[in-house]
C-alpha atoms as a PDB file:
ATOM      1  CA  UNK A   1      89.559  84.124 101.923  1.00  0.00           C
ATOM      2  CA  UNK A   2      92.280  83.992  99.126  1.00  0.00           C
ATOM      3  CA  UNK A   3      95.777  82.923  99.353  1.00  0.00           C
ATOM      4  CA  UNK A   4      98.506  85.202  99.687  1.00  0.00           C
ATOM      5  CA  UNK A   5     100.338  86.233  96.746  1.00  0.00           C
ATOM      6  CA  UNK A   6     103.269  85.009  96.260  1.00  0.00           C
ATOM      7  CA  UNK A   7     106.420  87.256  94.599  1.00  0.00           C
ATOM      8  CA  UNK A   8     109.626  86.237  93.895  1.00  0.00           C
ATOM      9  CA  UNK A   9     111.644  89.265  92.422  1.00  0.00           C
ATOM     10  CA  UNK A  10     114.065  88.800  89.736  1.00  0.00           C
ATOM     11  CA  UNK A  11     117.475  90.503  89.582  1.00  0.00           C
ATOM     12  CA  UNK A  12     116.481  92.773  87.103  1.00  0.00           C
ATOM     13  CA  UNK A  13     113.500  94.046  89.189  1.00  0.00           C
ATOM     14  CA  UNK A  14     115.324  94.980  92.007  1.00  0.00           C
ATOM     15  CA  UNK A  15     118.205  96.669  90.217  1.00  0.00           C
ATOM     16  CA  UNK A  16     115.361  98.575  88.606  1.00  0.00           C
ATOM     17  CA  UNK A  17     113.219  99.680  91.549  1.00  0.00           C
ATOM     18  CA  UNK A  18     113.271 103.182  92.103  1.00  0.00           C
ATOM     19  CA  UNK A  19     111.222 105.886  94.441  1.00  0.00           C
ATOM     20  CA  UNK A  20     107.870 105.836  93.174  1.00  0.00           C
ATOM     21  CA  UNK A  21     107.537 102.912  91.866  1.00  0.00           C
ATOM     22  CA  UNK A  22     105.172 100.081  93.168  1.00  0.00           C
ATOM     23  CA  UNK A  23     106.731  97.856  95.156  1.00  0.00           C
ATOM     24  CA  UNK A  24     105.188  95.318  98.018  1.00  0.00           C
ATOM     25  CA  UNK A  25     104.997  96.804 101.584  1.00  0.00           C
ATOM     26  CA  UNK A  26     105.695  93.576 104.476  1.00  0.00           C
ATOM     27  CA  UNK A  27     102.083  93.083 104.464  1.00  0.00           C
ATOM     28  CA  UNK A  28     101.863  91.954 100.567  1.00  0.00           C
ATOM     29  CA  UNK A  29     100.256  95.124  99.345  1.00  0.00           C
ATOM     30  CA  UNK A  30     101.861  96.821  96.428  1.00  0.00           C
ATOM     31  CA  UNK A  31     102.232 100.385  97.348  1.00  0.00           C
ATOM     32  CA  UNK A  32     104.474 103.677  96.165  1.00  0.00           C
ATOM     33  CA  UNK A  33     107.857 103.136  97.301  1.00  0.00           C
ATOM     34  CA  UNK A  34     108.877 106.471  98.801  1.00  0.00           C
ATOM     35  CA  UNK A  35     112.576 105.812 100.366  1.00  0.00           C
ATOM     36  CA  UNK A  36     114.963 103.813  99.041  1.00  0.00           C
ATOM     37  CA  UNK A  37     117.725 103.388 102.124  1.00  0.00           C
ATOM     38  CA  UNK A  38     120.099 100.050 100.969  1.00  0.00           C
ATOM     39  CA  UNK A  39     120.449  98.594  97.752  1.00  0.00           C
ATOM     40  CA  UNK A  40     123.436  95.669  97.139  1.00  0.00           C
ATOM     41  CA  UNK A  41     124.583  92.215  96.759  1.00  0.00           C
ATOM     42  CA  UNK A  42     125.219  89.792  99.387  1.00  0.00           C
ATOM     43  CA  UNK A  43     127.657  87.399 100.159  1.00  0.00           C
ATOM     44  CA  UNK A  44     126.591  84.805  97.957  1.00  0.00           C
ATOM     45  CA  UNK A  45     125.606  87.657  95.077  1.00  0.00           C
ATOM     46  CA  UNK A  46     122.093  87.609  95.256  1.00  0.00           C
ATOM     47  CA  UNK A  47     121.075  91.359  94.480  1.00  0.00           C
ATOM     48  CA  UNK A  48     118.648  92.813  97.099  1.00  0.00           C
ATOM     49  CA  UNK A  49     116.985  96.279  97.931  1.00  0.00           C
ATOM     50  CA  UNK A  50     115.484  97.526 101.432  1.00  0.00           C
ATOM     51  CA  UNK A  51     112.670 100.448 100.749  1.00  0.00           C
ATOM     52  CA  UNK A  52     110.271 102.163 102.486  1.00  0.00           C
ATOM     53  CA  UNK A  53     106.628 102.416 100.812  1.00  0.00           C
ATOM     54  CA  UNK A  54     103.343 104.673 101.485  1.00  0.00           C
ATOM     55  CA  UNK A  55     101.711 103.719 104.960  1.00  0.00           C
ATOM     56  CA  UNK A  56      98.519 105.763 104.932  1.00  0.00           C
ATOM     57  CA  UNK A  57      98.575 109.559 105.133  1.00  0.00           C
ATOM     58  CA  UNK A  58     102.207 110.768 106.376  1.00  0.00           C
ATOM     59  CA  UNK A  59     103.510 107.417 106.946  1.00  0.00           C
ATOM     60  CA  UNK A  60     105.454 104.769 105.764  1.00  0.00           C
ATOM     61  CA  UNK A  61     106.690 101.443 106.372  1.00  0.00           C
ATOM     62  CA  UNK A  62     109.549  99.585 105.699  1.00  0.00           C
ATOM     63  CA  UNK A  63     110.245  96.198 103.499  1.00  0.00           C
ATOM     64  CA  UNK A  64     113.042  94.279 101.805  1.00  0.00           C
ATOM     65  CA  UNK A  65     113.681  92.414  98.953  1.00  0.00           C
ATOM     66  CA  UNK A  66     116.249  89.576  97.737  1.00  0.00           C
ATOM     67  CA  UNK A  67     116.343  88.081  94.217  1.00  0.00           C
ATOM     68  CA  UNK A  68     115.294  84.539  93.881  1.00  0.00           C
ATOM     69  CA  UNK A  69     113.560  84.464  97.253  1.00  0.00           C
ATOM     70  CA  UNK A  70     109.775  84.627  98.056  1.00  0.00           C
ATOM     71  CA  UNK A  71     109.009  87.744  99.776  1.00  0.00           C
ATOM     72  CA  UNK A  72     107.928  86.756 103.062  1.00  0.00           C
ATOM     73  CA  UNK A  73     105.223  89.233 103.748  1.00  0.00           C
ATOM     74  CA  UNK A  74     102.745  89.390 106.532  1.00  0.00           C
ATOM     75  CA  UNK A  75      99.710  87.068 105.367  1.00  0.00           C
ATOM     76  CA  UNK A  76     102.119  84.519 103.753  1.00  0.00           C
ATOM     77  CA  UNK A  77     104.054  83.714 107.107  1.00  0.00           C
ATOM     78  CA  UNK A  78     100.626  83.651 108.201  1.00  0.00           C
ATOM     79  CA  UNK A  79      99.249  80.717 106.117  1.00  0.00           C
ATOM     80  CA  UNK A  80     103.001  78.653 105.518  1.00  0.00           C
ATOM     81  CA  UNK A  81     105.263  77.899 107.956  1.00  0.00           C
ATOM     82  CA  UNK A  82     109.121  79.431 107.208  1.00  0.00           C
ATOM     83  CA  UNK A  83     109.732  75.919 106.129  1.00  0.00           C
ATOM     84  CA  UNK A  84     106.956  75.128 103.960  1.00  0.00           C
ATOM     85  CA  UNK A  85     107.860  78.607 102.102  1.00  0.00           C
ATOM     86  CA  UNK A  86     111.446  77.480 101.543  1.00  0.00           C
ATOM     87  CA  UNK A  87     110.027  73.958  99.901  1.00  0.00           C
ATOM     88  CA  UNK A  88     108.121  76.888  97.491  1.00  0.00           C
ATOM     89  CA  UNK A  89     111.162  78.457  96.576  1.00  0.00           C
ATOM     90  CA  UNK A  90     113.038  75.424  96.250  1.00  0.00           C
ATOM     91  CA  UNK A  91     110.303  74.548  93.616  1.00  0.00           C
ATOM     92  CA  UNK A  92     110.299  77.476  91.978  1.00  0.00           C
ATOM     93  CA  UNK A  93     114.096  76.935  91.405  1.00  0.00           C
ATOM     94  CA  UNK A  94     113.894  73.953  89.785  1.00  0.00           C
ATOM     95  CA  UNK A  95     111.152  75.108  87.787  1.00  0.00           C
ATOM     96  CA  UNK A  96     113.529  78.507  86.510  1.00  0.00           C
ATOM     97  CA  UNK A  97     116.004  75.856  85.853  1.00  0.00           C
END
């Protein structure tokens, strides 16, 4: 079995996301974004989006995403514990440094 993928979106990939574009669904599967329903910044300024993507035939499920942080999909909080993923991001923001 292979490790989950992990994605960390960037700023400019979230600002950018629009319907029918691929974007992860919460199980790590990149899929057709049909719905776009909240798009901002938060509190500290981190840009984020929340979307809805293709779920088989008339379906669809929902997902989020927040710039700088590893999206926390299905199979990841499977493998890594909430705390071991925020050591990952922690890394990766020393490595964008």
């Amino acid at each position: 079995m292979s490790d989950p993928q992990i994605y960390i979106p960037t700023r400019a990939e979230i600002e950018a996301l629009k319907e029918g574009d691929l974007a992860p669904d919460c199980f790590g599967n990149w899929r057709r974004v049909t719905r776009i329903y909240a798009r901002g910044n938060d509190i500290k300024g981190k840009a984020y989006v929340c979307y809805y993507t293709e779920f088989g035939p008339n379906a669809s499920i929902s997902n989020s995403l927040k710039e700088g942080e590893i999206n926390r999909t299905v199979a990841l909080t499977g493998k890594y514990t909430s705390h071991e993923i925020d050591i990952l991001e922690e890394k990766y923001r020393k490595v964008i440094r």
